[in-house]
C-alpha atoms as a PDB file:
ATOM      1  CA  UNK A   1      39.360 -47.570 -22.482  1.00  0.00           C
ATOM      2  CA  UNK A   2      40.857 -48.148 -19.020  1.00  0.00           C
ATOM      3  CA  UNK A   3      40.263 -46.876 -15.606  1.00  0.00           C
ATOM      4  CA  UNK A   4      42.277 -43.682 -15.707  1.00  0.00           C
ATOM      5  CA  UNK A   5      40.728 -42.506 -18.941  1.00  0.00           C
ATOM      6  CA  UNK A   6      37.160 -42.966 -17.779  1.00  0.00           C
ATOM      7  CA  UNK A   7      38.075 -40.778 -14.634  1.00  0.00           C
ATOM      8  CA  UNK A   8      39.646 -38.272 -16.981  1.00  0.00           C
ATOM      9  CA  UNK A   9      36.829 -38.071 -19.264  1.00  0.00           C
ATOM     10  CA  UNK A  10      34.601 -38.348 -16.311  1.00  0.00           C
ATOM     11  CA  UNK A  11      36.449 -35.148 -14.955  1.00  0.00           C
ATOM     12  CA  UNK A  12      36.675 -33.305 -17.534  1.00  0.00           C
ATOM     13  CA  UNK A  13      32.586 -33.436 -18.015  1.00  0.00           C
ATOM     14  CA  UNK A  14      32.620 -32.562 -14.781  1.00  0.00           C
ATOM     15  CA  UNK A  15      34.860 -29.667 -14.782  1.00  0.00           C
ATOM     16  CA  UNK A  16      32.700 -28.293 -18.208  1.00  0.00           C
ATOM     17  CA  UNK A  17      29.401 -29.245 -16.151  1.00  0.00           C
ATOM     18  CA  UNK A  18      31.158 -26.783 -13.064  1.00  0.00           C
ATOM     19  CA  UNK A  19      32.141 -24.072 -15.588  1.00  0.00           C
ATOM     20  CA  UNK A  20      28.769 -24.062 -17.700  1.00  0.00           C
ATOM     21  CA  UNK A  21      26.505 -23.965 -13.876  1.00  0.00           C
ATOM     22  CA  UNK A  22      28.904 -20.749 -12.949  1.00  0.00           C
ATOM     23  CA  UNK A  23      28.412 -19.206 -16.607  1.00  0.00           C
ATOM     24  CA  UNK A  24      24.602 -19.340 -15.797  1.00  0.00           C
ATOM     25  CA  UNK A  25      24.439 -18.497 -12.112  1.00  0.00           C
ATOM     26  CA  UNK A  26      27.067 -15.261 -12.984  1.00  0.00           C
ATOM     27  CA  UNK A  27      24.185 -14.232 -15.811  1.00  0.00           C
ATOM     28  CA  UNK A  28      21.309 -14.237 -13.031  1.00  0.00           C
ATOM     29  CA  UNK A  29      20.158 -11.000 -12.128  1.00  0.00           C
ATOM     30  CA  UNK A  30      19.549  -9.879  -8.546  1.00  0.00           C
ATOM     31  CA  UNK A  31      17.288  -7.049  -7.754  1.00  0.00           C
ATOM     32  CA  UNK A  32      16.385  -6.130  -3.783  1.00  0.00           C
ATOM     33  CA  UNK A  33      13.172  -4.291  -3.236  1.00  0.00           C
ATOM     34  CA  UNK A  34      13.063  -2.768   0.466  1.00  0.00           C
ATOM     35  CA  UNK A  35      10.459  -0.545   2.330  1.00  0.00           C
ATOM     36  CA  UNK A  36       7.849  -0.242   4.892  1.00  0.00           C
ATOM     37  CA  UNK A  37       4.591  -1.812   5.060  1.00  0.00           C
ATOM     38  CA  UNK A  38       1.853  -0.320   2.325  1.00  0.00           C
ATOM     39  CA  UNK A  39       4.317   0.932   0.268  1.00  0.00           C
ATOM     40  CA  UNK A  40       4.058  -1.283  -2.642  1.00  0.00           C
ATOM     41  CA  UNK A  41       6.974  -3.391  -2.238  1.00  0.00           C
ATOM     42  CA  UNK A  42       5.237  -6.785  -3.259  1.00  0.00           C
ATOM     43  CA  UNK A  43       3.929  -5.281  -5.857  1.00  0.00           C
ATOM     44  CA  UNK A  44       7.184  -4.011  -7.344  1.00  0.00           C
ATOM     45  CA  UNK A  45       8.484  -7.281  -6.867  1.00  0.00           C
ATOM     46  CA  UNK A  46       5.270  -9.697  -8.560  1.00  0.00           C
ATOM     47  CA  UNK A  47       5.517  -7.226 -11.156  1.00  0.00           C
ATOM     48  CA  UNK A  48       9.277  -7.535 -12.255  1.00  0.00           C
ATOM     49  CA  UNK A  49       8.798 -11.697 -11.099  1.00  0.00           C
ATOM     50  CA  UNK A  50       5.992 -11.907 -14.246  1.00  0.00           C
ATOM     51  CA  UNK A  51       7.578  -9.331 -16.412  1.00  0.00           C
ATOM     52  CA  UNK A  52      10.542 -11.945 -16.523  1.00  0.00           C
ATOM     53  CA  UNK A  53       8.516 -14.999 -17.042  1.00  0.00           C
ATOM     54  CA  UNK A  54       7.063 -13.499 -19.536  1.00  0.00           C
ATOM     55  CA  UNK A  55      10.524 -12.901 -21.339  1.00  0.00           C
ATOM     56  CA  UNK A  56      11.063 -16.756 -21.181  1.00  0.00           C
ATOM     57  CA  UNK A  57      13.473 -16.540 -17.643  1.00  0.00           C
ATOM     58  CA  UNK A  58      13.593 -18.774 -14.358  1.00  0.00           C
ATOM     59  CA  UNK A  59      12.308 -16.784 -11.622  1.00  0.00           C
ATOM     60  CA  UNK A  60      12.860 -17.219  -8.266  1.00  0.00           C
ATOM     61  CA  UNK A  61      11.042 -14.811  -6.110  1.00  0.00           C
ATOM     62  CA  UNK A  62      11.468 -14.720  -1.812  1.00  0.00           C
ATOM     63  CA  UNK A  63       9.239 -12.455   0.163  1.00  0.00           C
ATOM     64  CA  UNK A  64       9.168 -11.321   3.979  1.00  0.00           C
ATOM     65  CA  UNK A  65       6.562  -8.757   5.096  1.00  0.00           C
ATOM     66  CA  UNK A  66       5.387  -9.867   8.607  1.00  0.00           C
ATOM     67  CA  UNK A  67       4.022  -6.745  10.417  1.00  0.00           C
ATOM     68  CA  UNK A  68       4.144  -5.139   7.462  1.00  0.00           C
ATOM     69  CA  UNK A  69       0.495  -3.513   7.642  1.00  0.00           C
ATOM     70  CA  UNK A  70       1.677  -2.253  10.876  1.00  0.00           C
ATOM     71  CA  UNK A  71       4.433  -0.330   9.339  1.00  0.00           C
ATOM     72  CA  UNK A  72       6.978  -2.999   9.789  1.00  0.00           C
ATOM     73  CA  UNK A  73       9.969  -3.463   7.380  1.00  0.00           C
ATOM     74  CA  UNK A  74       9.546  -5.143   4.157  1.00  0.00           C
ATOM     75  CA  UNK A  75      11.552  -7.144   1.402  1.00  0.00           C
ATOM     76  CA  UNK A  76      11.544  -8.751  -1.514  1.00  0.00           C
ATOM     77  CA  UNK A  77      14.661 -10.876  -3.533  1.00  0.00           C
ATOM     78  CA  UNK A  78      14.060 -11.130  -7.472  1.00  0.00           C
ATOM     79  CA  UNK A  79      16.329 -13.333  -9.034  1.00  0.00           C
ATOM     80  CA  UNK A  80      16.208 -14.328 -12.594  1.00  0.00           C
ATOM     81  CA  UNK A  81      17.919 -15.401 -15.281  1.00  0.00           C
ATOM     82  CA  UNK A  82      18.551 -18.599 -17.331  1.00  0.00           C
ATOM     83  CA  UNK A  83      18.587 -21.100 -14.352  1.00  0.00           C
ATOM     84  CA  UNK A  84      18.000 -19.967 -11.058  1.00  0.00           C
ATOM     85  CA  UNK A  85      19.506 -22.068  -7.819  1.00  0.00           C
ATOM     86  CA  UNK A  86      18.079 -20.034  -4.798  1.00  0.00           C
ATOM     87  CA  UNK A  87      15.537 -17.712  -4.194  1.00  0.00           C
ATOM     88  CA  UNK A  88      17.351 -15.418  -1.933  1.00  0.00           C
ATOM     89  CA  UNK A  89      19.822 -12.957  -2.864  1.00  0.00           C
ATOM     90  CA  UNK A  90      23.342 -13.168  -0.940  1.00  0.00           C
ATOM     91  CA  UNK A  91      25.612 -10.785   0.887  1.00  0.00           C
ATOM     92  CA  UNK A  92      26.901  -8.413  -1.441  1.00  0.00           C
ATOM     93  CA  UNK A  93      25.130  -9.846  -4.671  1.00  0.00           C
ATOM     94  CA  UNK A  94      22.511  -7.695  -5.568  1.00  0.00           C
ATOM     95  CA  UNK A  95      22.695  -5.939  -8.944  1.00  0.00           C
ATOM     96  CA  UNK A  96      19.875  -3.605  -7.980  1.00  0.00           C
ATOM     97  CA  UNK A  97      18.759  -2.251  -4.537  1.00  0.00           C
ATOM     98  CA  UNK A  98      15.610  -0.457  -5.422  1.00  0.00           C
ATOM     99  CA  UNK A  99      14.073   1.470  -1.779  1.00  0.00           C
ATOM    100  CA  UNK A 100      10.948   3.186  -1.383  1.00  0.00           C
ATOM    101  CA  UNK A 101      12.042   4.519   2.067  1.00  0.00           C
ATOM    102  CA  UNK A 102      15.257   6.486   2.532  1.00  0.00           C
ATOM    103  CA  UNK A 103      16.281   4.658   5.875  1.00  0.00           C
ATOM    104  CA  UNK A 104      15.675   0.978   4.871  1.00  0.00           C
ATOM    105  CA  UNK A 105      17.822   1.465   1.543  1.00  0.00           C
ATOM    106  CA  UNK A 106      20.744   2.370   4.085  1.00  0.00           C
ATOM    107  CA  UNK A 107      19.929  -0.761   5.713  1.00  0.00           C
ATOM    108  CA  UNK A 108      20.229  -2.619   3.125  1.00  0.00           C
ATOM    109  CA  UNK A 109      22.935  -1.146   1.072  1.00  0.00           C
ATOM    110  CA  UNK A 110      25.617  -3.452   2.083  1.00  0.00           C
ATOM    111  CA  UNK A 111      23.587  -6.499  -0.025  1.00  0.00           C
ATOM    112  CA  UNK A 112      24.344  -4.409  -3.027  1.00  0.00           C
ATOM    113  CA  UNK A 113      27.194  -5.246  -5.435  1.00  0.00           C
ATOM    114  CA  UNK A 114      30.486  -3.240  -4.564  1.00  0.00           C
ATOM    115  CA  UNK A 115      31.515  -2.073  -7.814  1.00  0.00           C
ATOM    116  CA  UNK A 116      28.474  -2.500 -10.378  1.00  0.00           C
ATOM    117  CA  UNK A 117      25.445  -2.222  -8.047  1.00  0.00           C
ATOM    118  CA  UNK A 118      22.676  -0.306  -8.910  1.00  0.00           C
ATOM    119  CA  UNK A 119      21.224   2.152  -5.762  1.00  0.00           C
ATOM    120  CA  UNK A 120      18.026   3.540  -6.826  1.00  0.00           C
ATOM    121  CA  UNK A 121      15.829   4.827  -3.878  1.00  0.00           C
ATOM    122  CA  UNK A 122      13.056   7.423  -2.576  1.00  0.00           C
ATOM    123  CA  UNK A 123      13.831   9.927  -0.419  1.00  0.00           C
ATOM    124  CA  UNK A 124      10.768   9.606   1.642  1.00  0.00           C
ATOM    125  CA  UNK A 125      11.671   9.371   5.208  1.00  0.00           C
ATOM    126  CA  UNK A 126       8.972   7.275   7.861  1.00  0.00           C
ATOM    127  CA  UNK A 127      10.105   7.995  11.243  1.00  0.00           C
ATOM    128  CA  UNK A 128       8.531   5.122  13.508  1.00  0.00           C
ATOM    129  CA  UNK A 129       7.695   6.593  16.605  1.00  0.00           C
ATOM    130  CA  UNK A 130       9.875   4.281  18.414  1.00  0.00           C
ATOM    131  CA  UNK A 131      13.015   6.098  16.911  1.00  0.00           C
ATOM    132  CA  UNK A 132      12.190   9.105  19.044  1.00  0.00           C
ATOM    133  CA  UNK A 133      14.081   9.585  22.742  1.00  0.00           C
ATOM    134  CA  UNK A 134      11.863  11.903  23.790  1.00  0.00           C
ATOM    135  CA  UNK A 135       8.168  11.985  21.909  1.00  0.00           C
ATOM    136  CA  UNK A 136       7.253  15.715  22.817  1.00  0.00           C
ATOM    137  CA  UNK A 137       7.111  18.173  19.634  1.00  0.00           C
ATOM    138  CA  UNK A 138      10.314  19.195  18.125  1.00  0.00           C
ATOM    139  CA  UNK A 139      12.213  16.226  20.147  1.00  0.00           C
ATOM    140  CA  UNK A 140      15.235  14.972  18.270  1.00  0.00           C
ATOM    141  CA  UNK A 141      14.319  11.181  16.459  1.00  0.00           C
ATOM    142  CA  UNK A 142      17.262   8.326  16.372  1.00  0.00           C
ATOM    143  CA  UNK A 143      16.581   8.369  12.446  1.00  0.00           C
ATOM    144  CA  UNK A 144      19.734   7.961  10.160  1.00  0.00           C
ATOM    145  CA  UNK A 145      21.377  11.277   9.221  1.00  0.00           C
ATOM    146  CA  UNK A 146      23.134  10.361   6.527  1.00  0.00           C
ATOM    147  CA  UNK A 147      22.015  12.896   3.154  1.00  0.00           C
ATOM    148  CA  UNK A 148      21.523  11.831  -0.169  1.00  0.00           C
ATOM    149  CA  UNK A 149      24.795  12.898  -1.254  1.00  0.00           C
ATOM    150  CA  UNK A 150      26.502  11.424   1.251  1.00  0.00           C
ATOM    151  CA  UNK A 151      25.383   8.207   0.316  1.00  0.00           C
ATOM    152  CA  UNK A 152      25.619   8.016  -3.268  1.00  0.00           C
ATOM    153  CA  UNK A 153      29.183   8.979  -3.434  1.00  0.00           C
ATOM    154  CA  UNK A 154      29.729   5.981  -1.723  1.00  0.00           C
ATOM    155  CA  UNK A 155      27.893   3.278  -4.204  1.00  0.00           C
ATOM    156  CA  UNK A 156      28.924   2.612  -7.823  1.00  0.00           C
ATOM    157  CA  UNK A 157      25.808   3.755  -9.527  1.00  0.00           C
ATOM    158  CA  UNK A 158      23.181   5.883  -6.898  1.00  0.00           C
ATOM    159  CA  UNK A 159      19.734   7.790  -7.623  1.00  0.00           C
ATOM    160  CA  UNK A 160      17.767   9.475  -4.812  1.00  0.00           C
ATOM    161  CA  UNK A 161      14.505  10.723  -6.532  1.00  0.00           C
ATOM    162  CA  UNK A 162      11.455  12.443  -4.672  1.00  0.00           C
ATOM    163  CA  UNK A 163       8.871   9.995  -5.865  1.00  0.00           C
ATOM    164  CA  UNK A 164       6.503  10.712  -3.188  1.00  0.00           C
ATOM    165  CA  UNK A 165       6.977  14.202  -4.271  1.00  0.00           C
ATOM    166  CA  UNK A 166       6.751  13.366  -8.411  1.00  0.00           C
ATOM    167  CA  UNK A 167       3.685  11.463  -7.698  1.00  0.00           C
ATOM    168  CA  UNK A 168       1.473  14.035  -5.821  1.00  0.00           C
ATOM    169  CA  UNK A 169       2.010  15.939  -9.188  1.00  0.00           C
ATOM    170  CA  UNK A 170       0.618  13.258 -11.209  1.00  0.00           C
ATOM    171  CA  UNK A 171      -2.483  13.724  -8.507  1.00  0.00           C
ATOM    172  CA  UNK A 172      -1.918  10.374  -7.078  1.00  0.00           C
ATOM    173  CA  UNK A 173       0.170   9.703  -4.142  1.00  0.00           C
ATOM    174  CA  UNK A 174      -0.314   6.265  -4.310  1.00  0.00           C
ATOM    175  CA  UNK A 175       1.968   5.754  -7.458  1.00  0.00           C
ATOM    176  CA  UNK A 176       5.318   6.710  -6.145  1.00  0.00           C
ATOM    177  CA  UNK A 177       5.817   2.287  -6.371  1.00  0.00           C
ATOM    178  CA  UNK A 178       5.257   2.996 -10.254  1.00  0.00           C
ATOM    179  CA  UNK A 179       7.952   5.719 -10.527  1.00  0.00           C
ATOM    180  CA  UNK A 180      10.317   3.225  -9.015  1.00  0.00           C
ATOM    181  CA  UNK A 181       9.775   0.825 -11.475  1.00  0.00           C
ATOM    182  CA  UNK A 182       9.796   3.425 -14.260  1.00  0.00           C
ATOM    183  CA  UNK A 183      13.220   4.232 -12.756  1.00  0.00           C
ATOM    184  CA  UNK A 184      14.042   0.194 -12.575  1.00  0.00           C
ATOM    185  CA  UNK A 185      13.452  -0.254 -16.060  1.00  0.00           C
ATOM    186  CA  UNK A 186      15.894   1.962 -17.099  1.00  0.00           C
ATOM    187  CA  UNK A 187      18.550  -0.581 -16.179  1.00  0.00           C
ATOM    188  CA  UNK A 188      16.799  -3.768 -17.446  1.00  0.00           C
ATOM    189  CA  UNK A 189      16.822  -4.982 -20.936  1.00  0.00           C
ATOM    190  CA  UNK A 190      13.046  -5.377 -21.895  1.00  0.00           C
ATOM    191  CA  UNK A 191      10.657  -2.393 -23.592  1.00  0.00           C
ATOM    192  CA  UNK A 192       8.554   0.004 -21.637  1.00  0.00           C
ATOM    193  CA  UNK A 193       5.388  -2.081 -23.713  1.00  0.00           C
ATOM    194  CA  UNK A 194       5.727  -5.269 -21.623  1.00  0.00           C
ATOM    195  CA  UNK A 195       6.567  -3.393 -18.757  1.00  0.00           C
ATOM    196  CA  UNK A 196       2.917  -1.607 -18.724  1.00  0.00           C
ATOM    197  CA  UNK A 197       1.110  -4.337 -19.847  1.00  0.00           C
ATOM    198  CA  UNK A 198       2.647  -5.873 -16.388  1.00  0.00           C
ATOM    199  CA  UNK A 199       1.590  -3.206 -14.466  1.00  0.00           C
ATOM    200  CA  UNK A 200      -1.703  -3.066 -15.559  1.00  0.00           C
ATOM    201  CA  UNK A 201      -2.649  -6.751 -14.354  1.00  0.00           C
ATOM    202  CA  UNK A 202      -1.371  -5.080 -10.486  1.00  0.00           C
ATOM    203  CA  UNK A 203      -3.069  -1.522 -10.424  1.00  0.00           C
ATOM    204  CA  UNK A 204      -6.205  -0.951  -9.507  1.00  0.00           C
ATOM    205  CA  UNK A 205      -9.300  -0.947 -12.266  1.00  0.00           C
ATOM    206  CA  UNK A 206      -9.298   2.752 -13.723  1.00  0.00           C
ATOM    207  CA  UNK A 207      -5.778   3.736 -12.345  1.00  0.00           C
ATOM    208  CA  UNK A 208      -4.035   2.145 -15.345  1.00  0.00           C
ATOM    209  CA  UNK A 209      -3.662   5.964 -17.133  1.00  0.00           C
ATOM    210  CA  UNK A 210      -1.807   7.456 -13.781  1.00  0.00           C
ATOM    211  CA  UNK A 211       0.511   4.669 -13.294  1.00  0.00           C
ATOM    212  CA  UNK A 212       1.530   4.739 -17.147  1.00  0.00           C
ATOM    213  CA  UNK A 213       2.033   8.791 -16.311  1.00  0.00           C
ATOM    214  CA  UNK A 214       4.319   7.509 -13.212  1.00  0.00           C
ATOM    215  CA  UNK A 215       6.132   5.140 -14.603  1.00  0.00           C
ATOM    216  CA  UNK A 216       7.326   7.059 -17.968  1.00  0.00           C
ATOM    217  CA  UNK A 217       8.119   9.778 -15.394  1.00  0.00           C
ATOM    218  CA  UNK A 218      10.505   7.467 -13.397  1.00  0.00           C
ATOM    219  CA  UNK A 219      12.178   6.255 -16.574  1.00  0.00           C
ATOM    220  CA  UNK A 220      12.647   9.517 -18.229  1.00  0.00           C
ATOM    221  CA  UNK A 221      14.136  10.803 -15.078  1.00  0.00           C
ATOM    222  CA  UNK A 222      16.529   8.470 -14.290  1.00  0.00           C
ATOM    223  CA  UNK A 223      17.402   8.486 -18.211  1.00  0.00           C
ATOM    224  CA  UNK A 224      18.060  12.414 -18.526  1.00  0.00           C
ATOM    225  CA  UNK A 225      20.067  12.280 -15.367  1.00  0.00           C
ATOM    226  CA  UNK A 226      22.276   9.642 -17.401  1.00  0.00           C
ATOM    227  CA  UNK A 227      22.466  11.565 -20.515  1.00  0.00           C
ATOM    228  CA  UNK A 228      23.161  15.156 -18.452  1.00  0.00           C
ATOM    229  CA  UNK A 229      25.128  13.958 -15.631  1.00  0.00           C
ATOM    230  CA  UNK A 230      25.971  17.577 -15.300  1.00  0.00           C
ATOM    231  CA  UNK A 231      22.666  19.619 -15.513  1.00  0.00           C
ATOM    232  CA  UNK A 232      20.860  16.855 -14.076  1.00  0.00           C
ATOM    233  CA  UNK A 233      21.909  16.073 -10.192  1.00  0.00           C
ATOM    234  CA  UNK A 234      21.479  11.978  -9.203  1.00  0.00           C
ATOM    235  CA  UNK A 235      19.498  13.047  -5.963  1.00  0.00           C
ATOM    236  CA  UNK A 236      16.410  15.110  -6.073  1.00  0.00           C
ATOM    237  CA  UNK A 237      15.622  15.484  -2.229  1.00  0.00           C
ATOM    238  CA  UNK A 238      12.627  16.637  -0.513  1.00  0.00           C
ATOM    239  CA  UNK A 239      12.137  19.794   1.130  1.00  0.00           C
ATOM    240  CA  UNK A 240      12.803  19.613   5.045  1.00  0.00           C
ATOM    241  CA  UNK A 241      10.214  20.339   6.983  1.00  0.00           C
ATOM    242  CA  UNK A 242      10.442  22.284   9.707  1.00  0.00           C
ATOM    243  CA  UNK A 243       9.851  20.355  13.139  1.00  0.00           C
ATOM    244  CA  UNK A 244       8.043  23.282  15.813  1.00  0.00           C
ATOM    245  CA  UNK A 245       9.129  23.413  18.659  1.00  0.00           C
ATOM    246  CA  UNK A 246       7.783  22.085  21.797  1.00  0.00           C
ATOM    247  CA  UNK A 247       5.114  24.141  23.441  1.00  0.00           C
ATOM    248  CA  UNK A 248       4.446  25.674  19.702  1.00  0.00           C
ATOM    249  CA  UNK A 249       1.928  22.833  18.689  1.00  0.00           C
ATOM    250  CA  UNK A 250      -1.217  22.104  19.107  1.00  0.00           C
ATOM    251  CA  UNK A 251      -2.010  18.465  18.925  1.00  0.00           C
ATOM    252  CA  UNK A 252      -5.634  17.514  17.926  1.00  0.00           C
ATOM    253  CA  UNK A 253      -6.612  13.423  17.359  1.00  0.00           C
ATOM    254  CA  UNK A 254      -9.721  13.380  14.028  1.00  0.00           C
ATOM    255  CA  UNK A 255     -11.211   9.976  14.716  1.00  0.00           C
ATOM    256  CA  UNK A 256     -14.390   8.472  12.810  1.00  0.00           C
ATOM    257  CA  UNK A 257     -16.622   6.016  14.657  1.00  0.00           C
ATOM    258  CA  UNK A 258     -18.538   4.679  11.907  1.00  0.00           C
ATOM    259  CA  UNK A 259     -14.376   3.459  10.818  1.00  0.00           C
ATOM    260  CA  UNK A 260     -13.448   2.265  14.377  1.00  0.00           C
ATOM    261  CA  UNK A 261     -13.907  -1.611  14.870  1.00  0.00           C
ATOM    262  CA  UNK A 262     -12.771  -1.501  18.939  1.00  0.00           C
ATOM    263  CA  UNK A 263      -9.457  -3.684  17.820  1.00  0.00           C
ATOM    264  CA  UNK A 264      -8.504  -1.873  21.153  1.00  0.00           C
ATOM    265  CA  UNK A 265      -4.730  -1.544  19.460  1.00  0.00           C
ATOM    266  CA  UNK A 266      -3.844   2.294  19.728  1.00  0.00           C
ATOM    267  CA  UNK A 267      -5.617   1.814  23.481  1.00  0.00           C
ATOM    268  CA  UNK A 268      -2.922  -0.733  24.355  1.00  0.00           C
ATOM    269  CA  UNK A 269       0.153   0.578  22.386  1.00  0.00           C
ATOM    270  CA  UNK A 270      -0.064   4.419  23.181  1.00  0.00           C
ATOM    271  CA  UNK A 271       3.031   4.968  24.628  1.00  0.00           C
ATOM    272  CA  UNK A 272       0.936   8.070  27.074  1.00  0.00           C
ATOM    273  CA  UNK A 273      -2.005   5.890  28.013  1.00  0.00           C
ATOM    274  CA  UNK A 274      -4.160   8.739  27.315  1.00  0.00           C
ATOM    275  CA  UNK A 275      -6.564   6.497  24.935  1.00  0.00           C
ATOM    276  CA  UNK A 276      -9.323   4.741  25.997  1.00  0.00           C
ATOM    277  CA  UNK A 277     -12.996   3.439  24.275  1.00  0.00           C
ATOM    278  CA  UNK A 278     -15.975   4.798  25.294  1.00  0.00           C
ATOM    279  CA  UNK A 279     -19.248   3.119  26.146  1.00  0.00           C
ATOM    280  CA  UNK A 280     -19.968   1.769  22.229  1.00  0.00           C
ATOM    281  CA  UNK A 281     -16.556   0.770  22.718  1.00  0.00           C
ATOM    282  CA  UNK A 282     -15.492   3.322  20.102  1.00  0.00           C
ATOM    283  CA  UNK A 283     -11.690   4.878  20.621  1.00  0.00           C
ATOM    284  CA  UNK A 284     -11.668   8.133  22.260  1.00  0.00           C
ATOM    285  CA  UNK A 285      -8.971  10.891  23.624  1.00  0.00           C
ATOM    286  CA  UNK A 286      -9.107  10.823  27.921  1.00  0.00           C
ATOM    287  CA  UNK A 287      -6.224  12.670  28.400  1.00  0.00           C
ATOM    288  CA  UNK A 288      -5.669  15.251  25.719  1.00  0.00           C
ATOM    289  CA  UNK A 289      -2.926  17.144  27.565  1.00  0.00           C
ATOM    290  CA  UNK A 290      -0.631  14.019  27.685  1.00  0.00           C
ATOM    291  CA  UNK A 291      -1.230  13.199  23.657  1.00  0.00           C
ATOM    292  CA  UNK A 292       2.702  14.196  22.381  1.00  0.00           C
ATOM    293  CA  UNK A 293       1.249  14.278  18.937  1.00  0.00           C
ATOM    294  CA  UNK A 294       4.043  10.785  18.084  1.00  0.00           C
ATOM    295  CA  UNK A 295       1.160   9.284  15.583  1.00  0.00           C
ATOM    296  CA  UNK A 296       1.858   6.042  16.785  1.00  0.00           C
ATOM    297  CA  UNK A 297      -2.191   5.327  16.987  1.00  0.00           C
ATOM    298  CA  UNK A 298      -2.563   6.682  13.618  1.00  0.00           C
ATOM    299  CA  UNK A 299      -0.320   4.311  12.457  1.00  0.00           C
ATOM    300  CA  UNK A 300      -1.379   1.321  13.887  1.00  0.00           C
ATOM    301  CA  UNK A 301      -5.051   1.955  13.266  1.00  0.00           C
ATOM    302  CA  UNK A 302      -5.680  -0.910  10.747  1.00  0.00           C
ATOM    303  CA  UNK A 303      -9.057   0.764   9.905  1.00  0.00           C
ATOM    304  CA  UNK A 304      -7.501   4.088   9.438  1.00  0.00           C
ATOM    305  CA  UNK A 305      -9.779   5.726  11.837  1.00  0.00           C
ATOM    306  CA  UNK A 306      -7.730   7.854  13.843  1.00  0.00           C
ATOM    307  CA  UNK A 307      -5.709  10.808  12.340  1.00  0.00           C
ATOM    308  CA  UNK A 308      -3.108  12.988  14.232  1.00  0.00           C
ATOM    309  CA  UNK A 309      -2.924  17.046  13.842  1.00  0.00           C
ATOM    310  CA  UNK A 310       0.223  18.977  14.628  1.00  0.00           C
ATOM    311  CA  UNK A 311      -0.907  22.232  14.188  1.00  0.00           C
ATOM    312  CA  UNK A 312       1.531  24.964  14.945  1.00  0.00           C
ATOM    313  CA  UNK A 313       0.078  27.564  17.389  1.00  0.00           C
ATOM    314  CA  UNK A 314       1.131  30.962  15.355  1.00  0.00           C
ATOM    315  CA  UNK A 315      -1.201  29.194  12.636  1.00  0.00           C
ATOM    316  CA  UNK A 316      -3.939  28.738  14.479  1.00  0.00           C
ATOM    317  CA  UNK A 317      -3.867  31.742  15.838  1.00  0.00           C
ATOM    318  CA  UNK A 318      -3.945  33.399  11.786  1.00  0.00           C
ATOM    319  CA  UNK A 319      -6.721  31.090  10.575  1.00  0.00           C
ATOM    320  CA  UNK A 320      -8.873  32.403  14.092  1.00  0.00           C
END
């Protein structure tokens, strides 16, 4: 054989070699989970990750959480498929965006596929304190304004579901992760049997019951919505709360000693200064007339010590 033939042969293996890596990388499947710290993002994302090795794919799984237990963003790129090159998900590649808060799925949308991406997210809004101009009651937040319907019209396939809202009637607030992936599953290939045998290796020891409850109630949703697109709207919002005005709240800080560890966090971060710790070094209120209520101490508070009331004066006044 001479030269030329061996570089034709040797190009044509290499063009086939070329064609059969694109084949696989086009048959990975992306899914983006986004939210805020103690959501359950990580734990959406470990459970698809072994769900799919289990199936017999190459997973490649790429975390970032940071401050996320002080109520930072967080996400998580899932890619699997028959080979997997890279762990994270490019620009405009994601099949699914799955969000657990309404604000960081808008963030992220534009990492979703243009014309076959999946937007499945929770219309649970978190309002960091630092989004507010002016931190008095009733002050007007920076937070995006863009509605539910707004939003889907504008992606190829779109869900906004109340999970926060579907899991308080399952009695557990803590499950609204679960109704996501019930609501995931609908759009991946594998039975709802693997899925909850998954989930159980995740959830807490005698929670397994609930979170089977949440995530049937995910999938069914999302699967009569599909079958009657026309009784069966693609956003199920939450109710807006009304926001008092100022002067018409009374603000009241609950804090438990025996919880407080004298991290001295809310002291430093209060935005009023009106914190300080006593003499057992235990958090305390010094200035309750400059507290605005913004429940950035609350927040914080990795011992969950401290909790902010906003109790509307009219209300008070009917309960005295």
């Amino acid at each position: 054989m001479d030269k030329l033939s061996v570089q034709e042969t040797k190009s044509k293996k290499g063009g086939r070699a070329k064609k059969a890596k694109t084949q696989k990388a086009e048959m990975t499947k992306n899914v983006l989970i986004v939210g805020v710290g103690g959501q359950g993002v990580i734990m959406i994302s470990k459970v698809l990750a072994l769900l799919c090795q289990t199936q017999g794919y190459q997973v490649k799984q790429s975390e970032v959480h940071g401050m996320a237990k002080r109520g930072g963003g967080v996400f998580s790129h899932v890619r699997f498929g028959e080979e997997v090159w890279s762990p994270t998900i490019p620009m405009g590649e994601a099949d699914v965006l799955i969000a657990l808060e309404w604000a960081e799925g808008l963030r992220w949308l534009p990492h979703l596929k243009h014309d076959t991406g999946i937007f499945i997210a929770d219309t649970q809004q978190i309002v960091p304190p630092f989004a507010c101009r002016n931190r008095t009651a009733g002050a007007q937040t920076a937070y995006v304004k863009e509605t539910p319907t707004e939003i889907l019209e504008k992606v190829a396939d779109g869900y906004a579901l109340d999970a926060g809202g579907f899991a308080e009637e399952l009695g557990n607030s803590r499950v609204a992760n679960t109704i996501l992936l019930g609501a995931l599953s609908a759009s991946l290939d594998f039975a709802d049997e693997d899925w909850l045998n998954i989930i159980a290796k995740f959830v807490p020891k005698g929670s397994e019951k609930v979170n089977e409850q949440a995530f049937m109630k995910g999938r069914d949703w999302i699967t009569e919505v599909r079958e009657n697109p026309e009784e069966m709207p693609r956003e199920a919002t939450q109710p807006e709360m009304p926001i008092p005005p100022a002067g018409d709240v009374d603000i009241s800080l609950d804090i438990i000693d025996d919880w407080c560890k004298s991290c001295d966090i809310c002291v430093r971060l209060c935005p009023e200064r009106c914190l300080e710790l006593n003499e057992q070094q235990i958090v305390r209120l010094k200035k309750p007339d400059a507290c605005t209520g913004c429940r950035l101490c609350e927040w914080l508070c990795p011992d969950f010590a401290i909790t902010v009331n906003r109790t509307p004066v009219n209300k008070k006044k009917e309960a005295a």
